[in-house]
C-alpha atoms as a PDB file:
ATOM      1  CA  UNK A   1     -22.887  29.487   2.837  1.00  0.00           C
ATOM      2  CA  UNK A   2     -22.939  26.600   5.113  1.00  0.00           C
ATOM      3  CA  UNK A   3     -21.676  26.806   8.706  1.00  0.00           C
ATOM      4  CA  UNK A   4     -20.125  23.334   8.786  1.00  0.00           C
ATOM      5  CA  UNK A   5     -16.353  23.347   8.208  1.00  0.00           C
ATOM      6  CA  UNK A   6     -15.358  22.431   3.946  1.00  0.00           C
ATOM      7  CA  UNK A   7     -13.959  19.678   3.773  1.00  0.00           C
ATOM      8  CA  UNK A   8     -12.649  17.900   0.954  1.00  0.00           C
ATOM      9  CA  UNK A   9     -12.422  14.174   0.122  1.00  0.00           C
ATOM     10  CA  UNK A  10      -9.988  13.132  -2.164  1.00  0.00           C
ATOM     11  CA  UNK A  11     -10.203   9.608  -2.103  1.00  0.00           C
ATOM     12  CA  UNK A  12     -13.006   6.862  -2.477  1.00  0.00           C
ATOM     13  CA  UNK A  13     -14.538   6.340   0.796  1.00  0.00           C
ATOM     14  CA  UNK A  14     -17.476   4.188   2.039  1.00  0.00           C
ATOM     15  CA  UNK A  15     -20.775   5.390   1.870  1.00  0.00           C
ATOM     16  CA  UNK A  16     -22.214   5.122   4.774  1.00  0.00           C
ATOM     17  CA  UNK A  17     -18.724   6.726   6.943  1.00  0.00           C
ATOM     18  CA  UNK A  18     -19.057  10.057   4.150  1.00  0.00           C
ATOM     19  CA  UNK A  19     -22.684  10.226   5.567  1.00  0.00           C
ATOM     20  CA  UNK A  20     -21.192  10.222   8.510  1.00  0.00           C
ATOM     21  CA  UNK A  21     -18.907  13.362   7.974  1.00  0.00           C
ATOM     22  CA  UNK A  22     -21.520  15.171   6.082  1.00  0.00           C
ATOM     23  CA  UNK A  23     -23.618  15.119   8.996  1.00  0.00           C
ATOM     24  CA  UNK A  24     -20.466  17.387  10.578  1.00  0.00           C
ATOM     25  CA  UNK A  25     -18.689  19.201   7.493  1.00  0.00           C
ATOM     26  CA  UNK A  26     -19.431  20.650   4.378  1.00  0.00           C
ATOM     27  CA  UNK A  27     -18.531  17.756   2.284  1.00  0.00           C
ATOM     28  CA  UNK A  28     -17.317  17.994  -1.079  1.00  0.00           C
ATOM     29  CA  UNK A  29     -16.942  14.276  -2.262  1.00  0.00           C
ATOM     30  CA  UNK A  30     -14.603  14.423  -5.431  1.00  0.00           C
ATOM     31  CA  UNK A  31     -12.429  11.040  -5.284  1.00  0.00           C
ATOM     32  CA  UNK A  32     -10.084  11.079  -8.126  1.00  0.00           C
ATOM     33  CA  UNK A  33      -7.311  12.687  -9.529  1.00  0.00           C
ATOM     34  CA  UNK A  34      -6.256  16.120  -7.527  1.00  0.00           C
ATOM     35  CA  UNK A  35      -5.528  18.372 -10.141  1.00  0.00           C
ATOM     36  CA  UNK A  36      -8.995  17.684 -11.344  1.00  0.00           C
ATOM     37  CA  UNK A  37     -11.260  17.525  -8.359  1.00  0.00           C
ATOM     38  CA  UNK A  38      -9.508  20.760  -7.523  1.00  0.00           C
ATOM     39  CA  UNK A  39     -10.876  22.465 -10.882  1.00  0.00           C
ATOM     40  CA  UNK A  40     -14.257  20.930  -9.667  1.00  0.00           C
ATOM     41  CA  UNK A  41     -14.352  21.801  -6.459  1.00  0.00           C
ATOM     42  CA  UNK A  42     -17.429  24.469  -6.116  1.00  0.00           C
ATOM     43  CA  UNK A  43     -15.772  26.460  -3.483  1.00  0.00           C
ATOM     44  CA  UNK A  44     -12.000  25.945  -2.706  1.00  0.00           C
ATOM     45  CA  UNK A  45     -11.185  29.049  -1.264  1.00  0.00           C
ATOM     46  CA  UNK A  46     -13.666  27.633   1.570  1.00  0.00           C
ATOM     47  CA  UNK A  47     -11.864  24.129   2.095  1.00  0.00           C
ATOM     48  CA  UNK A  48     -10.017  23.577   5.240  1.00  0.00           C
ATOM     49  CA  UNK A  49      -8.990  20.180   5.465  1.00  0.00           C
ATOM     50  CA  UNK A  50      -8.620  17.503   3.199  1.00  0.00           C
ATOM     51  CA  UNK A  51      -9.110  13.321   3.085  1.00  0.00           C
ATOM     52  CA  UNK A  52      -6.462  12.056   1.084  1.00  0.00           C
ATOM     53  CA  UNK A  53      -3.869   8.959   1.468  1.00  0.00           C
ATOM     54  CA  UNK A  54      -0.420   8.119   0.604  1.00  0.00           C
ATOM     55  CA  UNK A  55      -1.589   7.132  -2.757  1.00  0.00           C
ATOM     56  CA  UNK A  56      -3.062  10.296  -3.873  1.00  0.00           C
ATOM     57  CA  UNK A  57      -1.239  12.436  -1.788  1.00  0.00           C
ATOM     58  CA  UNK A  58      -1.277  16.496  -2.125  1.00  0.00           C
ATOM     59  CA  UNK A  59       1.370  18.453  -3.217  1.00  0.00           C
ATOM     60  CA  UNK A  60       2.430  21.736  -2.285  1.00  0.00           C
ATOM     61  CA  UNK A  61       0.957  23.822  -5.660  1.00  0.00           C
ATOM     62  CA  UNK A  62      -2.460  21.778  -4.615  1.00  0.00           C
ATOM     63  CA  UNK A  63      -2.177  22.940  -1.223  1.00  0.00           C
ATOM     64  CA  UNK A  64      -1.865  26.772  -2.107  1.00  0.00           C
ATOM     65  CA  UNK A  65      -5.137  26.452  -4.438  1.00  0.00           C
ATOM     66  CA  UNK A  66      -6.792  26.098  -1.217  1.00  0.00           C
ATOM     67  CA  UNK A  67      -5.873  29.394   0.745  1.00  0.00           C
ATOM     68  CA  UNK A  68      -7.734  28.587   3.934  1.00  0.00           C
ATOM     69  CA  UNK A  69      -6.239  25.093   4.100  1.00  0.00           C
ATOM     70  CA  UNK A  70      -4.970  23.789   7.625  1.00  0.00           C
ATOM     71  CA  UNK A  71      -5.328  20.083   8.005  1.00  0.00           C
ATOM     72  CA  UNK A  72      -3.999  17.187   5.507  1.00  0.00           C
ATOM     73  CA  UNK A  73      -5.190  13.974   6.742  1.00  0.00           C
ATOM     74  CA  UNK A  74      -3.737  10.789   4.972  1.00  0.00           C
ATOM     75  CA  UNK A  75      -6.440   7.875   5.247  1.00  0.00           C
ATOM     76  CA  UNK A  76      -3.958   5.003   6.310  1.00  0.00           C
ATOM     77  CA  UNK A  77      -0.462   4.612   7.495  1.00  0.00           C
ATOM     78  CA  UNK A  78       1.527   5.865   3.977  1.00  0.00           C
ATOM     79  CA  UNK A  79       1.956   9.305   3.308  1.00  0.00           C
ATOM     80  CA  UNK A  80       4.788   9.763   0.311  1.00  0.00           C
ATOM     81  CA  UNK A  81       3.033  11.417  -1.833  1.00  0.00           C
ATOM     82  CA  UNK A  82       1.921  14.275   0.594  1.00  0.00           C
ATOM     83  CA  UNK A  83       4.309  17.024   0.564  1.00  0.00           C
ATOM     84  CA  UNK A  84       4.518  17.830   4.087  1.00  0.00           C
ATOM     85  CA  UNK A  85       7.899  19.964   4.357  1.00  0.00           C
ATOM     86  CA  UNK A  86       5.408  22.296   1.986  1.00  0.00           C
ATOM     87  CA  UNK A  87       2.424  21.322   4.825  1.00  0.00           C
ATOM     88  CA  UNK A  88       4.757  22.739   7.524  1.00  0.00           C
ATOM     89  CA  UNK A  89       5.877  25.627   6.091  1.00  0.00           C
ATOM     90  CA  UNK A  90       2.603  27.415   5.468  1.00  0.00           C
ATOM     91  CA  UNK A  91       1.434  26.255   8.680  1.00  0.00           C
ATOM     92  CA  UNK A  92      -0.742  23.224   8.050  1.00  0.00           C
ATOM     93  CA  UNK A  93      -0.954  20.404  10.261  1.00  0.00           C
ATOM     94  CA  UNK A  94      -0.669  16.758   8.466  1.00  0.00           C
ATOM     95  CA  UNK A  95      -1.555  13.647  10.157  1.00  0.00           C
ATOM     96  CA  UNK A  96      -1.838   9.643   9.387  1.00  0.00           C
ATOM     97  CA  UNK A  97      -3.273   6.720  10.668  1.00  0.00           C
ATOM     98  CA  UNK A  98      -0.144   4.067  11.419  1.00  0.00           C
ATOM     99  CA  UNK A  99      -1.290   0.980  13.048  1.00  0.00           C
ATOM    100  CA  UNK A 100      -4.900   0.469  12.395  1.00  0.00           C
ATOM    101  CA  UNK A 101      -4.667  -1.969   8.862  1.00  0.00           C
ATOM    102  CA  UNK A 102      -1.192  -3.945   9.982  1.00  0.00           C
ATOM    103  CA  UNK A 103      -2.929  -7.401  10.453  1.00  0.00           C
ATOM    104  CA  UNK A 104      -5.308  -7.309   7.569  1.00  0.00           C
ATOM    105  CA  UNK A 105      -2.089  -6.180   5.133  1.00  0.00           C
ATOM    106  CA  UNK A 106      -0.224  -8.650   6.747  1.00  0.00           C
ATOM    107  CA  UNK A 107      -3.562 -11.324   6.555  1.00  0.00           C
ATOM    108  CA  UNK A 108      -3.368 -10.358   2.774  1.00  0.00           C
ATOM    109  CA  UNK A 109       0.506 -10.444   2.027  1.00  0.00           C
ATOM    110  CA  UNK A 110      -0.207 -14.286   3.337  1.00  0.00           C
ATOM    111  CA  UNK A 111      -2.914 -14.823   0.943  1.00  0.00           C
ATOM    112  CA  UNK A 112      -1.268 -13.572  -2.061  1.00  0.00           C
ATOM    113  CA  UNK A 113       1.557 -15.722  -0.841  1.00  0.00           C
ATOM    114  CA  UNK A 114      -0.428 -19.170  -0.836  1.00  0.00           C
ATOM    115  CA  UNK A 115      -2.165 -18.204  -3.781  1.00  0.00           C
ATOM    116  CA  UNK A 116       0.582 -17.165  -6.272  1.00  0.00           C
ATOM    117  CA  UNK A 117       2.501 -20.475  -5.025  1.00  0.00           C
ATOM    118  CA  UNK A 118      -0.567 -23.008  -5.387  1.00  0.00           C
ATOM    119  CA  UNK A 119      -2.028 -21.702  -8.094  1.00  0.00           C
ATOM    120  CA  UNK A 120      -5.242 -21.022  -7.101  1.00  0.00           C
ATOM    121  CA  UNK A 121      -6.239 -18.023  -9.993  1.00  0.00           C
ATOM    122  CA  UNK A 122      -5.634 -20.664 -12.579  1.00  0.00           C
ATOM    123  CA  UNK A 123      -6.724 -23.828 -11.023  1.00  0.00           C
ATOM    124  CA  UNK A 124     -10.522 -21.742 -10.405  1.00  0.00           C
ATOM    125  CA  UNK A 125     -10.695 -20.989 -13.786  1.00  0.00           C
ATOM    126  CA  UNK A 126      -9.528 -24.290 -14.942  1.00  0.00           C
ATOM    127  CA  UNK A 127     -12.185 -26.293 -12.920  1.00  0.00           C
ATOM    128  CA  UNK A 128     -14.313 -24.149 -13.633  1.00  0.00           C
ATOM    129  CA  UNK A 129     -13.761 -24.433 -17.918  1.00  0.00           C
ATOM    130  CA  UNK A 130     -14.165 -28.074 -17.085  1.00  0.00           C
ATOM    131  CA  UNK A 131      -9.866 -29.039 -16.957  1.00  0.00           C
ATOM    132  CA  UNK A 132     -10.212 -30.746 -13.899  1.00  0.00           C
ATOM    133  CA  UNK A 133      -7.771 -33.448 -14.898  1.00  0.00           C
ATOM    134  CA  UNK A 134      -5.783 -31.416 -17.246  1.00  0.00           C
ATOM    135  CA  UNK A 135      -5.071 -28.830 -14.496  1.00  0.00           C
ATOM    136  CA  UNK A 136      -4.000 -31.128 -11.027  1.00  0.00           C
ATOM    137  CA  UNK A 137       0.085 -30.909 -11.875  1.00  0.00           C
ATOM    138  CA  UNK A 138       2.546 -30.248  -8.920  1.00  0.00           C
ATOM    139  CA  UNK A 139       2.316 -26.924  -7.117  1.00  0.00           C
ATOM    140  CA  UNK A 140       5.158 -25.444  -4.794  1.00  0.00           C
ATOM    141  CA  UNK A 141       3.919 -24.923  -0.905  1.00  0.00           C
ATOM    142  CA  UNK A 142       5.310 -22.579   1.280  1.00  0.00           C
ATOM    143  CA  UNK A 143       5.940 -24.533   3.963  1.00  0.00           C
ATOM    144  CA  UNK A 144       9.336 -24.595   4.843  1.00  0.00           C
ATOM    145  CA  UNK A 145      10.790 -22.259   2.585  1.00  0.00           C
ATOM    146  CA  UNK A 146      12.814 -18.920   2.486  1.00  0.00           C
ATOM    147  CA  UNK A 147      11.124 -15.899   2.871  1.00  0.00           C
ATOM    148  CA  UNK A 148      12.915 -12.661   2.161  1.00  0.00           C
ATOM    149  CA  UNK A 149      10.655  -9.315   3.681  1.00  0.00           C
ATOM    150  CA  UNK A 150      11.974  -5.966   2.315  1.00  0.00           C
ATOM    151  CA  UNK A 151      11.156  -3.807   5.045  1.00  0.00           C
ATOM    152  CA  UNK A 152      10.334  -5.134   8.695  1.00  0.00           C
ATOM    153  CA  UNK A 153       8.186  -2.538  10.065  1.00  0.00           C
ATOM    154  CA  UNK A 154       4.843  -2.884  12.044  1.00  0.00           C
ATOM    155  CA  UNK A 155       3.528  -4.574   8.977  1.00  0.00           C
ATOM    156  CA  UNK A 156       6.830  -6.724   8.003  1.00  0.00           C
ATOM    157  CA  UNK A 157       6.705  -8.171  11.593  1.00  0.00           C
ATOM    158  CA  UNK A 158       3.094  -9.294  11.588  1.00  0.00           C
ATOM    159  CA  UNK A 159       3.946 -11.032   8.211  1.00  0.00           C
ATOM    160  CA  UNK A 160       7.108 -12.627   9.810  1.00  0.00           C
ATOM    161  CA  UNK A 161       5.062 -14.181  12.669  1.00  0.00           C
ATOM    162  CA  UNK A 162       2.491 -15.753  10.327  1.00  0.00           C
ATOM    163  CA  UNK A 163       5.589 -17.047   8.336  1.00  0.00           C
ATOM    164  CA  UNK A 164       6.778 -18.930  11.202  1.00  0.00           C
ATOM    165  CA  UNK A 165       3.863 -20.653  11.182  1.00  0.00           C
ATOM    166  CA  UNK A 166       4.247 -22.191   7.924  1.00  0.00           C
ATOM    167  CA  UNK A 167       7.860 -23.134   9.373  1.00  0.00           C
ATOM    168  CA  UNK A 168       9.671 -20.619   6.813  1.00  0.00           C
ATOM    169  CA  UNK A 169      12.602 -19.654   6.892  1.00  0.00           C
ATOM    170  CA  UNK A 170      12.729 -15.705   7.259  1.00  0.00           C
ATOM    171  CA  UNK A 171      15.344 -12.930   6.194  1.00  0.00           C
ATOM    172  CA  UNK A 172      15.003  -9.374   6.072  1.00  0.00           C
ATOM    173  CA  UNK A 173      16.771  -6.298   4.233  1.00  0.00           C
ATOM    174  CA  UNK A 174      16.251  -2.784   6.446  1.00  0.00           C
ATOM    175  CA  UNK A 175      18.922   0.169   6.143  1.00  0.00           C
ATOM    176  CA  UNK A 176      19.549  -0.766   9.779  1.00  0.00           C
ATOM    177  CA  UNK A 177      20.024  -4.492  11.376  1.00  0.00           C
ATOM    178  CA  UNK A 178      16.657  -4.831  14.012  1.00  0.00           C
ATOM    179  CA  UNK A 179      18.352  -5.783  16.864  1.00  0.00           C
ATOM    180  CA  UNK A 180      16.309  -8.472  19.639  1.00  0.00           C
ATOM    181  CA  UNK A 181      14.748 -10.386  16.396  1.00  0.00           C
ATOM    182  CA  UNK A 182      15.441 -13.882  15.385  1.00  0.00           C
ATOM    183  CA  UNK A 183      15.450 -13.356  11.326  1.00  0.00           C
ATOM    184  CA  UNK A 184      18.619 -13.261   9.127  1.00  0.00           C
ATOM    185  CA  UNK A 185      19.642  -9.552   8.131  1.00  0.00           C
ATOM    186  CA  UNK A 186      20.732  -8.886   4.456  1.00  0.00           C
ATOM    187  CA  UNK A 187      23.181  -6.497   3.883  1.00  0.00           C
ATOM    188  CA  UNK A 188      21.625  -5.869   0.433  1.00  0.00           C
ATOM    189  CA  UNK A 189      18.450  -6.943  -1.411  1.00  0.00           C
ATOM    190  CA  UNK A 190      20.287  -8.843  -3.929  1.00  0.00           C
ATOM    191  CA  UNK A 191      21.247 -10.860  -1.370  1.00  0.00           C
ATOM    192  CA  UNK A 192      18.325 -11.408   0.317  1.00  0.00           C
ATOM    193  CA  UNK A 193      16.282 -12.002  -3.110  1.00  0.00           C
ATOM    194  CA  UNK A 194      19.183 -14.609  -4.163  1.00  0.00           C
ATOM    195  CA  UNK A 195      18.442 -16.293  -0.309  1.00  0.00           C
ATOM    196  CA  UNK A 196      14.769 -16.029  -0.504  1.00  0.00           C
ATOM    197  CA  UNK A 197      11.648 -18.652  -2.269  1.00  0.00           C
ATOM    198  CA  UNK A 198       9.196 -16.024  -1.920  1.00  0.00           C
ATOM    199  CA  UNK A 199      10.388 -12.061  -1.360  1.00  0.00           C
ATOM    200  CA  UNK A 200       7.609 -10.049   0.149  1.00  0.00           C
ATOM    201  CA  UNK A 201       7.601  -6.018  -0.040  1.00  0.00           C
ATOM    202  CA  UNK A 202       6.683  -4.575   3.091  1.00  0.00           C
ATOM    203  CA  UNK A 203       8.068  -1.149   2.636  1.00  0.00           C
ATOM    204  CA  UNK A 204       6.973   2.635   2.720  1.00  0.00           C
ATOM    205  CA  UNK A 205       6.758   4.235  -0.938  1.00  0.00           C
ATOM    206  CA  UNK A 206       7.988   7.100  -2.424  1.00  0.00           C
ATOM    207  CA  UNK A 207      11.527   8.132  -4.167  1.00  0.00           C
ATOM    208  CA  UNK A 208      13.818   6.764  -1.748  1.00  0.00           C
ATOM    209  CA  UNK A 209      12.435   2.892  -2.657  1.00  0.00           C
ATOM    210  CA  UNK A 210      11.234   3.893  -6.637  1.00  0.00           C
ATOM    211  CA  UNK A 211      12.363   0.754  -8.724  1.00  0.00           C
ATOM    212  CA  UNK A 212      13.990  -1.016  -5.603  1.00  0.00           C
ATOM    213  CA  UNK A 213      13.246  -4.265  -7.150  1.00  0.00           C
ATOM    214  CA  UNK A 214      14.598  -3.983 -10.560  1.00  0.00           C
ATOM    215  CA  UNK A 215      15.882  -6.548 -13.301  1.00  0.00           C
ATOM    216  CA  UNK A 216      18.881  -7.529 -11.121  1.00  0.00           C
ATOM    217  CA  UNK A 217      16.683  -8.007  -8.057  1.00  0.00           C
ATOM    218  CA  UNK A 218      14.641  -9.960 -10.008  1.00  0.00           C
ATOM    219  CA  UNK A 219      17.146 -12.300 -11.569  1.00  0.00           C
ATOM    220  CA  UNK A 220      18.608 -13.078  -8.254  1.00  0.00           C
ATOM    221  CA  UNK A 221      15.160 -14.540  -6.868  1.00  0.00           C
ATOM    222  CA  UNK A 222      15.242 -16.923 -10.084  1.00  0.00           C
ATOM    223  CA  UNK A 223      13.292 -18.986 -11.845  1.00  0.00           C
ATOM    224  CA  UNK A 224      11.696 -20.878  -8.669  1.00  0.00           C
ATOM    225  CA  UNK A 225      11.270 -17.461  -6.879  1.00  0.00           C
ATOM    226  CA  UNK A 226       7.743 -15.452  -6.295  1.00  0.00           C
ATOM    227  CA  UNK A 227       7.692 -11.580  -5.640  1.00  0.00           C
ATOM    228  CA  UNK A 228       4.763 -10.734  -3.353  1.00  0.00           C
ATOM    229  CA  UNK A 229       3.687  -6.546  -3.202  1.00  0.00           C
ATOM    230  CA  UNK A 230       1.980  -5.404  -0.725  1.00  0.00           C
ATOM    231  CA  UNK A 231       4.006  -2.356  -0.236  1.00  0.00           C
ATOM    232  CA  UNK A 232       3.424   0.270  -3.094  1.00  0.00           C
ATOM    233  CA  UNK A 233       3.253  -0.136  -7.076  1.00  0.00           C
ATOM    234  CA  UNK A 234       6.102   2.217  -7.068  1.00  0.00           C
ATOM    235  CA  UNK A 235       8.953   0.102  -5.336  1.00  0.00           C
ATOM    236  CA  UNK A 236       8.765  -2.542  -8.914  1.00  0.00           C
ATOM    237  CA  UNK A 237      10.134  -1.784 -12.094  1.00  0.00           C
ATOM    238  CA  UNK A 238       6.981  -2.687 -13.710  1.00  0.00           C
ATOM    239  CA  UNK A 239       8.834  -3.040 -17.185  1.00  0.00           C
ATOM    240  CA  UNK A 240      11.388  -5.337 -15.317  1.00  0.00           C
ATOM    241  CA  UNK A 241       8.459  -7.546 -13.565  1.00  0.00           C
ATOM    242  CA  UNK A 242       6.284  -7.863 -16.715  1.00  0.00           C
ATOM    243  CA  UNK A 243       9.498  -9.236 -19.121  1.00  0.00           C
ATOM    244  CA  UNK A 244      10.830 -11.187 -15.495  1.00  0.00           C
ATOM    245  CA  UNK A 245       7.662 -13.018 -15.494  1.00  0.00           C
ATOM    246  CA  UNK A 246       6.925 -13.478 -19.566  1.00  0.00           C
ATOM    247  CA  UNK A 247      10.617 -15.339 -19.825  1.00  0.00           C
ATOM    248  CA  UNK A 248      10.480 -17.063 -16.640  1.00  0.00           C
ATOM    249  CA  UNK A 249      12.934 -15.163 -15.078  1.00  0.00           C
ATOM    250  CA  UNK A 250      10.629 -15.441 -11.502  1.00  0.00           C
ATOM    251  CA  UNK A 251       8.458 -18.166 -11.568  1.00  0.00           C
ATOM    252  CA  UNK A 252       5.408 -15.942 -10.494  1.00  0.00           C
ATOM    253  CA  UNK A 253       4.247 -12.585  -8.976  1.00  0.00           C
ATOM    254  CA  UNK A 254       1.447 -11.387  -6.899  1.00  0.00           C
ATOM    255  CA  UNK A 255       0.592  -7.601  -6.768  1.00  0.00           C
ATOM    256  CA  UNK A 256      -2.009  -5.754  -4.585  1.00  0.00           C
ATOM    257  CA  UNK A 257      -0.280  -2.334  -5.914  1.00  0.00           C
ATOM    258  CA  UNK A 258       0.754  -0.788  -9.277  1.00  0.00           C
ATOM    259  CA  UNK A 259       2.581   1.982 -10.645  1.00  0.00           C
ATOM    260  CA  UNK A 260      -0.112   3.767 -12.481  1.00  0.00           C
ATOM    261  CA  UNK A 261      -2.786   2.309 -10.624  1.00  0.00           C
ATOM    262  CA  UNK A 262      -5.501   1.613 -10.776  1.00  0.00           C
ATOM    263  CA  UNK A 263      -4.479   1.383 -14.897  1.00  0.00           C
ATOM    264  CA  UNK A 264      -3.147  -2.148 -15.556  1.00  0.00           C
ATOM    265  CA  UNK A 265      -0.356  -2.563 -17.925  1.00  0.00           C
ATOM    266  CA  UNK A 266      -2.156  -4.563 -21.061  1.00  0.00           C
ATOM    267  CA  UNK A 267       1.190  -7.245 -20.617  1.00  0.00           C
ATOM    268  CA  UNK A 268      -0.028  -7.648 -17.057  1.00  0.00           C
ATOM    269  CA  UNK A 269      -3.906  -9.179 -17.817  1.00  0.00           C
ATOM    270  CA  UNK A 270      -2.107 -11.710 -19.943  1.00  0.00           C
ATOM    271  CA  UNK A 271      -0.056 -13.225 -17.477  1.00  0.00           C
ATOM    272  CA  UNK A 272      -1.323 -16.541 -15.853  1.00  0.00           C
ATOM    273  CA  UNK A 273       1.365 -16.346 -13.410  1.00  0.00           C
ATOM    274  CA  UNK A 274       0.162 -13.392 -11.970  1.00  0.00           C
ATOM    275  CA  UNK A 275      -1.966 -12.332  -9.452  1.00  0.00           C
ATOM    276  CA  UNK A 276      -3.583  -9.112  -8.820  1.00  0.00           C
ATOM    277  CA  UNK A 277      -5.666  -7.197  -6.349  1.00  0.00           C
ATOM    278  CA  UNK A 278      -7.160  -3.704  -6.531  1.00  0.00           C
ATOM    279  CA  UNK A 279      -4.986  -2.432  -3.314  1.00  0.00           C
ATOM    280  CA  UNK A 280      -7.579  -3.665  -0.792  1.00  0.00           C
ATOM    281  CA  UNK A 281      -4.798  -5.367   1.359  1.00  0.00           C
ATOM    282  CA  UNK A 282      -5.623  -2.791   4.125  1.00  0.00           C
ATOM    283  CA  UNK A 283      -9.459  -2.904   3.513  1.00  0.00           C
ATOM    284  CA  UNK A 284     -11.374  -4.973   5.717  1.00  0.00           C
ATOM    285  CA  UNK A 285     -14.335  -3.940   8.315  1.00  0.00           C
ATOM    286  CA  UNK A 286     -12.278  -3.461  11.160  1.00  0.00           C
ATOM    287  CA  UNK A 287      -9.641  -1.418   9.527  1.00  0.00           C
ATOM    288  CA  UNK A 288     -11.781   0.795   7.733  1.00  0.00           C
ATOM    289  CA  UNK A 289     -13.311   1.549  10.692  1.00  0.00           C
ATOM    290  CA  UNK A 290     -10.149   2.182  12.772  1.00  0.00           C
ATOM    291  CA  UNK A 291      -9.235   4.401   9.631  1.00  0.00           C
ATOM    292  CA  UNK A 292     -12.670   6.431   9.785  1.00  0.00           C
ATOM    293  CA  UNK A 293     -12.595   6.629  13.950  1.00  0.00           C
ATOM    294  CA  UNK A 294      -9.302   8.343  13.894  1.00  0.00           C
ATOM    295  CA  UNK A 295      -9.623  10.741  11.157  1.00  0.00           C
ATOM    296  CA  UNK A 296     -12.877  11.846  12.820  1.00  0.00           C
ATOM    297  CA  UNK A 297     -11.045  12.513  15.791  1.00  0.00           C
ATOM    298  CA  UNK A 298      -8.362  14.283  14.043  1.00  0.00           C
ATOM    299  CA  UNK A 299     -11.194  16.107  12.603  1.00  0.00           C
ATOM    300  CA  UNK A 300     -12.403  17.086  15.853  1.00  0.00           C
ATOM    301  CA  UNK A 301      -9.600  17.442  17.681  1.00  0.00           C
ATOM    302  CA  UNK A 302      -8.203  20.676  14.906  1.00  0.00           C
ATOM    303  CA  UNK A 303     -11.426  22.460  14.352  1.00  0.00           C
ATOM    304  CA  UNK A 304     -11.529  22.417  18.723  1.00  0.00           C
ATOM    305  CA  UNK A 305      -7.895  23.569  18.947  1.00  0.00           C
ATOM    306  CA  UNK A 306      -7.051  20.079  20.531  1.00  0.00           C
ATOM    307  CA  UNK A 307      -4.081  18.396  20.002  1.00  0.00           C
ATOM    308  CA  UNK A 308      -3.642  15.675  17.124  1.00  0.00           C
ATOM    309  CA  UNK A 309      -3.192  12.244  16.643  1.00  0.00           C
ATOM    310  CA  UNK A 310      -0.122  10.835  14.538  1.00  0.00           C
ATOM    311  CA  UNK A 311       0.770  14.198  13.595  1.00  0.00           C
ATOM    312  CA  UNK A 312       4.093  14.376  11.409  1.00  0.00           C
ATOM    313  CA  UNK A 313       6.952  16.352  11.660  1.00  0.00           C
ATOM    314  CA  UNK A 314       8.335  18.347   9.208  1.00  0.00           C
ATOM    315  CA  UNK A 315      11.171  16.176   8.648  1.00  0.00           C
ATOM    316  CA  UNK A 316       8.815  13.139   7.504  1.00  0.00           C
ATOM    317  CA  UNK A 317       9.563  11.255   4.326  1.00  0.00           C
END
């Protein structure tokens, strides 16, 4: 039996950092669904911490397969799908890492943004089939325009002050009115999708956003609107989006999250006016290593009885 703290990795992770924690736990490297990398797992009465993220979360009959567990840490900012009322009550410790990805989310949201409204999927492919002429119609910019962000947190902001850069026009939906900022408040997202060119989704996940942006929302941003995702697959009505965007309800979409990711809807592929990414918004070298620093701290920190970064509270949702 090794001496190293088990711990258990529940999500993909780059080679190089898991070399990194083997060289400090016993590793058990099992990205994938839970349920099944628990069955899997050679010794789970031995694991006492766990690498998941908001995505993959744990929940609560997970957690009690693993007897000795004490410390959930989410690899990035979300943590919906970690039950941490559960966490809390048998006494482990959950923690996240808000902060470290903003910029290269927000960096992303603004890339999906100028490439859903240009064109620039199609217009590859087309050049690249030999269209060149066939392919050079009008394409909507961005400067100037509306932009409606659902949710103006950390990562909301940063997209707001690249927006201003482009000259946009920016409105917001929150449950509360940020006070000290110069964007237009929505009292509703209907109203801010009916106000808005392009409506980004900067917004936790989990049930308290499920299906925010349904067939109504989606009518309202019309046929000249784009819906930008950065947020999580779960806030779209993915049956909504896909007929929205196959009768030209919206006039385009560009998703870096799904519902069932990472399994894409077949009515999804099909779609030239969509755009997607493999949820990478947050990925890029600095983040990921932000991301790896503090959960190896974390790490640290509870097997030395120290206290914890980002820890959350019981009452988190």
């Amino acid at each position: 039996m090794s001496s190293k703290p088990a711990l258990l990795i529940l999500i993909p992770v780059a080679d190089k950092f898991v070399a990194q924690l083997a060289a400090g736990y016993a590793v058990q490297y099992l990205p994938g669904d839970p349920d099944q990398a628990l069955r899997d797992c050679t010794s789970p009465a031995q694991i006492r911490a766990v690498l998941t993220n908001g995505s993959t979360g744990l929940s609560a009959a997970q957690m009690m397969r693993l007897p000795a567990l004490g410390l959930v840490c989410s690899y990035g900012a979300g943590y919906e799908n970690i039950d941490v009322i559960a966490a809390k009550a048998h006494g482990i410790s959950v923690t996240h890492a808000p902060g470290v990805n903003n910029a290269t989310v927000a960096d992303h949201a603004l890339a999906l943004m100028l490439g859903i409204s240009r064109g620039l999927a199609v217009l590859d492919r087309g050049v690249k089939a030999g269209q060149w002429q066939n392919i050079r119609g009008e394409r909507p910019a961005i400067n100037g325009k509306r932009l409606g962000l659902l949710g103006l947190g950390n990562i909301g902001e940063q997209i707001a002050r690249r927006a201003v850069a482009f000259d946009m026009d920016i409105g917001y939906h929150t449950r509360q009115v940020r006070a000290g900022l110069p964007y237009r408040y929505h009292a509703t997202l209907t109203e801010l999708a009916e106000q808005s060119d392009y409506l980004i989704l900067a917004c936790p996940g989990g049930a308290a956003t499920r299906h925010l942006v349904n067939q109504d929302v989606l009518s309202k941003l019309g046929s000249q609107g784009f819906l930008i995702n950065i947020a999580r697959g779960s806030v779209v009505d993915t049956s909504a989006l896909i007929d929205a965007l196959q009768k030209g309800v919206i006039a385009g979409a560009a998703l870096d999250v799904l519902e069932d990711e990472p399994i894409v809807p077949e009515q999804l592929r099909r779609l030239d006016n969509l755009i997607l990414t493999p949820h990478i918004s947050g990925r890029s070298p600095e983040a990921q290593l932000a991301q790896h620093n503090m959960l190896m701290a974390n790490l640290h920190n509870y097997f030395c009885g120290q206290p914890l970064q980002h820890a959350l509270p019981a009452t988190a949702s």
